[in-house]
N, C-alpha and C. Protein backbone atom coordinates (compact mmCIF):
# COMPACT_ATOMS: atom_id res chain seq x y z
N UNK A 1 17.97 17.29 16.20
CA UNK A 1 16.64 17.55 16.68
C UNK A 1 15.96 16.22 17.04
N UNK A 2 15.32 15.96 18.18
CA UNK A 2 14.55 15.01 18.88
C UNK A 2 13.18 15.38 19.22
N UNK A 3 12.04 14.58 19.00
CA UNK A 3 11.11 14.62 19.57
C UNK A 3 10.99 13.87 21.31
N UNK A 4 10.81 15.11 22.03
CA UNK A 4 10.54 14.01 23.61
C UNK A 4 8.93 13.74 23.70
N UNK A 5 8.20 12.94 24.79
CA UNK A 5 7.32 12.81 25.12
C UNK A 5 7.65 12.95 26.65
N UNK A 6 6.33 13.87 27.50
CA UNK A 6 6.09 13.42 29.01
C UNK A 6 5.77 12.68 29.07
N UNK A 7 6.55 11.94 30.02
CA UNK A 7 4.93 10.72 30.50
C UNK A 7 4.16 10.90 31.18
N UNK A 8 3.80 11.82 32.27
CA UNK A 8 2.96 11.80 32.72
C UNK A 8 1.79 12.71 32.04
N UNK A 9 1.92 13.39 31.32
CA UNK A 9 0.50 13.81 30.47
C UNK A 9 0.57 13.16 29.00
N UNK A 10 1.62 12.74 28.37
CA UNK A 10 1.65 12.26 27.24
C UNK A 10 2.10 13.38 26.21
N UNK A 11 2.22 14.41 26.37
CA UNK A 11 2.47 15.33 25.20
C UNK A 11 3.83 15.36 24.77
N UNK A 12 3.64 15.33 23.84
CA UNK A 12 5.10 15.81 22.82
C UNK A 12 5.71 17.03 21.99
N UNK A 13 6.60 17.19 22.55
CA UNK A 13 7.22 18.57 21.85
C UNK A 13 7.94 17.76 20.77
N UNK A 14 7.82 18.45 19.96
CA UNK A 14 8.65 18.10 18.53
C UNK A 14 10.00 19.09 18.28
N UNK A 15 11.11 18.06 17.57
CA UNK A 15 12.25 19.30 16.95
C UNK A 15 12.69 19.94 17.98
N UNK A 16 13.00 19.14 19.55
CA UNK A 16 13.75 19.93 20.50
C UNK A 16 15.42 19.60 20.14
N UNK A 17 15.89 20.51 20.98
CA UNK A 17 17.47 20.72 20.25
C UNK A 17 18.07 19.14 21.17
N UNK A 18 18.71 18.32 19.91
CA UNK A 18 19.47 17.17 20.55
C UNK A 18 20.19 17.01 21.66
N UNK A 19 20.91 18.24 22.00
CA UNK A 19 21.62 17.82 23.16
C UNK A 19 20.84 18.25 23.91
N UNK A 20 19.84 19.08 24.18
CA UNK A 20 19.08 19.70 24.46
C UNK A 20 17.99 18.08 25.92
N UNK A 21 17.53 17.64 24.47
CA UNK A 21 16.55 16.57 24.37
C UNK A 21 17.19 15.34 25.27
N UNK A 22 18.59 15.20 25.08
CA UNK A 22 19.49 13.84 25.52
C UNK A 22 19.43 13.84 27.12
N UNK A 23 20.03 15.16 27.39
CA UNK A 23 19.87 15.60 28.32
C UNK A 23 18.88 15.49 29.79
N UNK A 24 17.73 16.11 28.88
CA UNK A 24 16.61 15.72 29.83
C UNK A 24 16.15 14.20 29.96
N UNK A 25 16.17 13.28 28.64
CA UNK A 25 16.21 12.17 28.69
C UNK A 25 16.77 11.09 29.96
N UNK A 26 18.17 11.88 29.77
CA UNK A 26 19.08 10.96 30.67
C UNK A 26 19.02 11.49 31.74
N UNK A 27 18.65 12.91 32.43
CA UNK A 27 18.34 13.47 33.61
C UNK A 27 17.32 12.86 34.09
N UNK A 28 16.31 12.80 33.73
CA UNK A 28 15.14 12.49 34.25
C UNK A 28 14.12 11.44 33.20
N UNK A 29 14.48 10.29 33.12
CA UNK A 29 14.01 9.15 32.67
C UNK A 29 12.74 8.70 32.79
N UNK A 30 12.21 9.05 34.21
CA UNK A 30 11.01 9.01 34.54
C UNK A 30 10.01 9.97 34.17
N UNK A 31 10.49 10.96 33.43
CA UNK A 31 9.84 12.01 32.88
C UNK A 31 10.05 12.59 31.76
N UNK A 32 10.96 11.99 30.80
CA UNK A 32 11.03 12.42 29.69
C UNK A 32 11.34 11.29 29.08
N UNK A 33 10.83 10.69 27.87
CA UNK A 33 11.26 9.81 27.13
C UNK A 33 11.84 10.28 25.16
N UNK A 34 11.97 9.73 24.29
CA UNK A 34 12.21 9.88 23.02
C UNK A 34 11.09 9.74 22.49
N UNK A 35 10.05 10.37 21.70
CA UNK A 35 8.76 9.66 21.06
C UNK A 35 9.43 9.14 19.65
N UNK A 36 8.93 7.86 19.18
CA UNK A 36 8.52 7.48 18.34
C UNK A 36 7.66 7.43 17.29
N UNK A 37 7.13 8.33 16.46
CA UNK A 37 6.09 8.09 15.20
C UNK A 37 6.17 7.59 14.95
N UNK A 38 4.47 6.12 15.81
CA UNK A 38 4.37 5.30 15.07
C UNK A 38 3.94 5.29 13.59
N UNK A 39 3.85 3.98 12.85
CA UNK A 39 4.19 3.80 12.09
C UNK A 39 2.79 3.31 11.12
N UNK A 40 2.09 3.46 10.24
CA UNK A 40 0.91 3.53 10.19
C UNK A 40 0.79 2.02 9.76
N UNK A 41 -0.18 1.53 9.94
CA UNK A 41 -0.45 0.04 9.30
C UNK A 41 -0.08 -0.37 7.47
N UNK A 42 0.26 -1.19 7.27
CA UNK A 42 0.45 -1.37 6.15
C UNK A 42 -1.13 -1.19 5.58
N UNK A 43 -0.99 -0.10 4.11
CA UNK A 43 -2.16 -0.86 3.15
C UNK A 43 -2.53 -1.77 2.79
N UNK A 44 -3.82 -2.16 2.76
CA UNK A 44 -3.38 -3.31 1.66
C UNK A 44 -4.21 -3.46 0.41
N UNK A 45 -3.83 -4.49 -0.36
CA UNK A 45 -3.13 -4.94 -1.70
C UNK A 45 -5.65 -4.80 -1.83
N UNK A 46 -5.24 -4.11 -3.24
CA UNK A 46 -6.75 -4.34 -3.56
C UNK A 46 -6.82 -4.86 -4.74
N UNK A 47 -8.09 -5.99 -5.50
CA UNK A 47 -7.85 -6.27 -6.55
C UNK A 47 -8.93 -6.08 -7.08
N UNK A 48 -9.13 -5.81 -8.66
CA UNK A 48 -10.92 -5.41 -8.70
C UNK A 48 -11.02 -5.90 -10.29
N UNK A 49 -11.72 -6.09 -10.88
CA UNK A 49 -12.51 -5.84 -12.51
C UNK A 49 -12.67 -4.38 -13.09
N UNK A 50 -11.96 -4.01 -14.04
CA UNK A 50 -12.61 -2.26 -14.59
C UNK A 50 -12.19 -2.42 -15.92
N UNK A 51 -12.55 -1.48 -16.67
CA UNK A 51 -12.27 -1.58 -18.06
C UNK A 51 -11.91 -0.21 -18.40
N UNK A 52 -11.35 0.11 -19.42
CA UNK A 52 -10.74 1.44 -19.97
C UNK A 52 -11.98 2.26 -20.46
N UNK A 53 -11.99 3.22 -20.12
CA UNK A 53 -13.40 4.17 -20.65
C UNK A 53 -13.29 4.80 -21.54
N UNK A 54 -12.41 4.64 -22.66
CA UNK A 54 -12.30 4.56 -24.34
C UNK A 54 -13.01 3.29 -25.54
N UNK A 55 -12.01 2.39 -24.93
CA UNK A 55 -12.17 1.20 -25.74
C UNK A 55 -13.04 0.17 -24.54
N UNK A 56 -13.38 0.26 -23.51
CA UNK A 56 -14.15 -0.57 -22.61
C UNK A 56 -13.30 -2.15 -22.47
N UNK A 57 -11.91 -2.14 -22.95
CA UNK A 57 -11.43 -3.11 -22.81
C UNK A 57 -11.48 -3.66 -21.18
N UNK A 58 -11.98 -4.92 -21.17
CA UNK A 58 -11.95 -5.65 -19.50
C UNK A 58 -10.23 -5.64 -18.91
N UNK A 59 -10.09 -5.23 -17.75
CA UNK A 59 -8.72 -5.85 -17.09
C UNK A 59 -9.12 -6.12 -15.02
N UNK A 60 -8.11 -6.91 -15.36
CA UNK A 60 -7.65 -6.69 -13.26
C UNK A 60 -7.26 -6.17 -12.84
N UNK A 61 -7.27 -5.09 -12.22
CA UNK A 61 -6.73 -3.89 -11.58
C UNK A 61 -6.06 -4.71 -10.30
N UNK A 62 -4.62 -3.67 -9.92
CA UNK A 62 -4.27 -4.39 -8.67
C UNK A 62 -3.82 -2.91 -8.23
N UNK A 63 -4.14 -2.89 -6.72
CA UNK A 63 -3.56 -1.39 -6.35
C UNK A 63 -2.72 -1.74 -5.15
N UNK A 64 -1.43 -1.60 -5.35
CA UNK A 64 -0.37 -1.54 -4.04
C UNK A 64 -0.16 -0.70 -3.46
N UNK A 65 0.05 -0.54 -2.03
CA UNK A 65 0.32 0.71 -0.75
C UNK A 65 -0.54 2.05 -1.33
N UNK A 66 -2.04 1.28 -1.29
CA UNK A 66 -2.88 2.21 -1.04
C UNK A 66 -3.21 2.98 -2.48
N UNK A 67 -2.88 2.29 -3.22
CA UNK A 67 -2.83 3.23 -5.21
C UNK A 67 -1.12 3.63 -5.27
N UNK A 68 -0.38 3.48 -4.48
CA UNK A 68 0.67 3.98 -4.93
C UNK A 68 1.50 3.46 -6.44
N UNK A 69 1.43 2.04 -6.38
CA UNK A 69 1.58 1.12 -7.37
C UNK A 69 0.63 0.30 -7.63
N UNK A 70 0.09 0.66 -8.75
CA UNK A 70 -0.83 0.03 -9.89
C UNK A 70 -0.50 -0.73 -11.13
N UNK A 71 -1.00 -1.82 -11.61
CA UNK A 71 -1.02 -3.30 -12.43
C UNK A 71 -2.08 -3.14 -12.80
N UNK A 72 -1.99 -3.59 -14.48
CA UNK A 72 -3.10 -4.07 -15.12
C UNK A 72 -3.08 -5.36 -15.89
N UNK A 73 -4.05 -6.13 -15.79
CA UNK A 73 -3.47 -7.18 -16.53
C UNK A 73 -4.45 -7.70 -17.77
N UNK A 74 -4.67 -7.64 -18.96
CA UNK A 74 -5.87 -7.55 -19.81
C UNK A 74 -5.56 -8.54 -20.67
N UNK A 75 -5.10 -9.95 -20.45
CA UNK A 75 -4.74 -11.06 -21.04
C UNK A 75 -5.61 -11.98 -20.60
N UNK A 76 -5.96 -13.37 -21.63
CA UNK A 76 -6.50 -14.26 -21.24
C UNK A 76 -6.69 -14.64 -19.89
N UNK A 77 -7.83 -14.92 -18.95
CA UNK A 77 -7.87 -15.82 -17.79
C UNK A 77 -7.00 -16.70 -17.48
N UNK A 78 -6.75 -17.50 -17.94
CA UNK A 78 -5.49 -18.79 -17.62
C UNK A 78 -4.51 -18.45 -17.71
N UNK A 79 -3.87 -17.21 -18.18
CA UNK A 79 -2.54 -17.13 -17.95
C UNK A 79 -2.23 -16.09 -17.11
N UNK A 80 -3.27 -15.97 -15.81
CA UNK A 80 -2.85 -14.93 -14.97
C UNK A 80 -2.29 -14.97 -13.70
N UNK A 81 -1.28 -16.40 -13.78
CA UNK A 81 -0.16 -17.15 -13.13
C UNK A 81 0.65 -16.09 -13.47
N UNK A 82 1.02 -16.03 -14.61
CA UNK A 82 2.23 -15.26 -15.15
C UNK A 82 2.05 -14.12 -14.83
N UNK A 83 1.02 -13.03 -14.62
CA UNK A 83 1.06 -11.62 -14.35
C UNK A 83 1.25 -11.73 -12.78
N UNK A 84 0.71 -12.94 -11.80
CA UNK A 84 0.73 -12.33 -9.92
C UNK A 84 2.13 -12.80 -10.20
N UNK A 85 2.92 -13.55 -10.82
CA UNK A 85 4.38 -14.25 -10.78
C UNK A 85 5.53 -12.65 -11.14
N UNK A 86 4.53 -11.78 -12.04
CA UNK A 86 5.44 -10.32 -12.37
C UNK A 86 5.01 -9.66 -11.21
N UNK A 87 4.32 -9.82 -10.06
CA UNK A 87 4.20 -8.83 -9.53
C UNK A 87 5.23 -8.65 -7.95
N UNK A 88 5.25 -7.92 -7.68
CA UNK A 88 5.89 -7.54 -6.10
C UNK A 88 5.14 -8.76 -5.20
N UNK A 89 6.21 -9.48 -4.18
CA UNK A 89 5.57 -10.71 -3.57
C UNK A 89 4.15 -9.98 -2.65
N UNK A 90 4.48 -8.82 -2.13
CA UNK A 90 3.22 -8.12 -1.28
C UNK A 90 1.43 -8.26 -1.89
N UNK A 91 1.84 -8.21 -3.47
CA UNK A 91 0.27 -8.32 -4.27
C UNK A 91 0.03 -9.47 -3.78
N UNK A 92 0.43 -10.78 -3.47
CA UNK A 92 -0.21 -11.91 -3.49
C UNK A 92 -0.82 -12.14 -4.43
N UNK A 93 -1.90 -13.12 -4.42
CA UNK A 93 -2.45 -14.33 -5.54
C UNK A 93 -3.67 -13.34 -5.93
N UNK A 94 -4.38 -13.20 -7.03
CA UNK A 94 -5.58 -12.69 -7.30
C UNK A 94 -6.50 -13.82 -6.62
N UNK A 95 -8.01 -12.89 -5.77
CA UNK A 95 -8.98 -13.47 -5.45
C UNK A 95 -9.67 -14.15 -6.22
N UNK A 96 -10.02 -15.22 -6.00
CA UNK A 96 -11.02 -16.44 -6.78
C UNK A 96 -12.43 -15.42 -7.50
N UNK A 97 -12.67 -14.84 -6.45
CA UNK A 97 -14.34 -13.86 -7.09
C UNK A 97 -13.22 -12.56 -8.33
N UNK A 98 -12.27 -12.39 -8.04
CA UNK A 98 -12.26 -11.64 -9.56
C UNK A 98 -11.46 -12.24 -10.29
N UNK A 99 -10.96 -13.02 -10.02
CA UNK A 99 -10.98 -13.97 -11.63
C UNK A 99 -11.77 -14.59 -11.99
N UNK A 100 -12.99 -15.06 -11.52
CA UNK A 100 -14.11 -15.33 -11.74
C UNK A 100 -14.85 -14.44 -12.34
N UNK A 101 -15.41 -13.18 -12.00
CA UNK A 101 -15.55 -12.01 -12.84
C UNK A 101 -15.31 -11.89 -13.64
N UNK A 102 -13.64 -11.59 -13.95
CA UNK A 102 -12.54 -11.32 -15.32
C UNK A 102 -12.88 -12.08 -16.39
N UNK A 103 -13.05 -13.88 -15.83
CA UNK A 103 -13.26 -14.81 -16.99
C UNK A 103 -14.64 -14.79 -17.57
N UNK A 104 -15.40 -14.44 -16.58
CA UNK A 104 -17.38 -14.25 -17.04
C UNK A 104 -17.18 -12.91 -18.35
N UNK A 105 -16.21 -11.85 -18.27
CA UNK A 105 -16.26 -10.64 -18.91
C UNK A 105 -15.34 -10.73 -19.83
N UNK A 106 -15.05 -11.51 -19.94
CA UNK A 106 -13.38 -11.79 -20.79
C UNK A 106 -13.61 -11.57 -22.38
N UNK A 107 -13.24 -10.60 -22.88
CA UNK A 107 -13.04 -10.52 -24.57
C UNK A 107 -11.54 -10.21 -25.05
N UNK A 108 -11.18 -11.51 -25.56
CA UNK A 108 -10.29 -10.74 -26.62
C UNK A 108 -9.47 -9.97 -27.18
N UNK A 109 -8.85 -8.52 -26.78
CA UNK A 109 -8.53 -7.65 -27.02
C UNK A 109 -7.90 -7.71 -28.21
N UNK A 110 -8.66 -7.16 -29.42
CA UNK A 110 -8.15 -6.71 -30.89
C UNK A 110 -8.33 -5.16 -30.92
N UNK A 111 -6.76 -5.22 -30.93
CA UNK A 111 -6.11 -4.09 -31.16
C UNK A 111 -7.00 -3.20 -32.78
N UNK A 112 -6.83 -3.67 -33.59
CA UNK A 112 -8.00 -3.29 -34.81
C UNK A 112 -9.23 -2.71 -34.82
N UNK A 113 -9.84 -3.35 -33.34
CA UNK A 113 -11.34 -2.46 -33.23
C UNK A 113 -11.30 -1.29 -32.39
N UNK A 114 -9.70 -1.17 -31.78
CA UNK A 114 -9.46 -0.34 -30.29
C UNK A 114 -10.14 1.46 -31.30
């Protein structure tokens, strides 16, 4: 099964029968092409400040391809080399304004008071 496109109005039939589709392709070139679904833009990478709405513990949220893959990272400020270094190369570096945030909000996490 092939999707064609006209070209001259642009419409596309979907799921025409392959040999079907090849056919007209190679018959008439000027009038039938293969469509392509393009391909949607990459998401991108979001990074934010939130805290758990139990224990209100502070972290960095990181959301990859749109929330698909999510990171938290609820460790000291200075060592959050080591968490973008665990992450997929696509997260990139955390923004200067939320680690700036993170470190203004930064407590501790004792497990004892959780």
């Amino acid at each position: 099964m092939l999707d064609i496109k006209i070209a001259r109005t642009g419409r596309v039939f979907y799921q025409v029968d392959g040999t079907l589709a090849v056919l007209l392709i190679e018959a008439f070139p000027d009038i039938f092409s293969k469509y392509e679904k393009p391909t949607p833009p990459p998401t991108p990478t979001t990074w934010g400040v939130g805290s758990f709405p139990y224990s209100g513990v502070r972290h960095i949220l990181v959301c990859l391809e749109g929330g698909r893959e999510i990171y938290r990272f609820i460790g000291p400020p200075e060592r959050i080399g080591e968490f973008e270094n665990s992450l997929p190369a696509s997260a990139g570096k955390c923004p200067k304004s939320v680690l700036a945030k993170y470190a203004a909000e930064y407590v501790p996490y004792d497990p004892t008071n959780a």
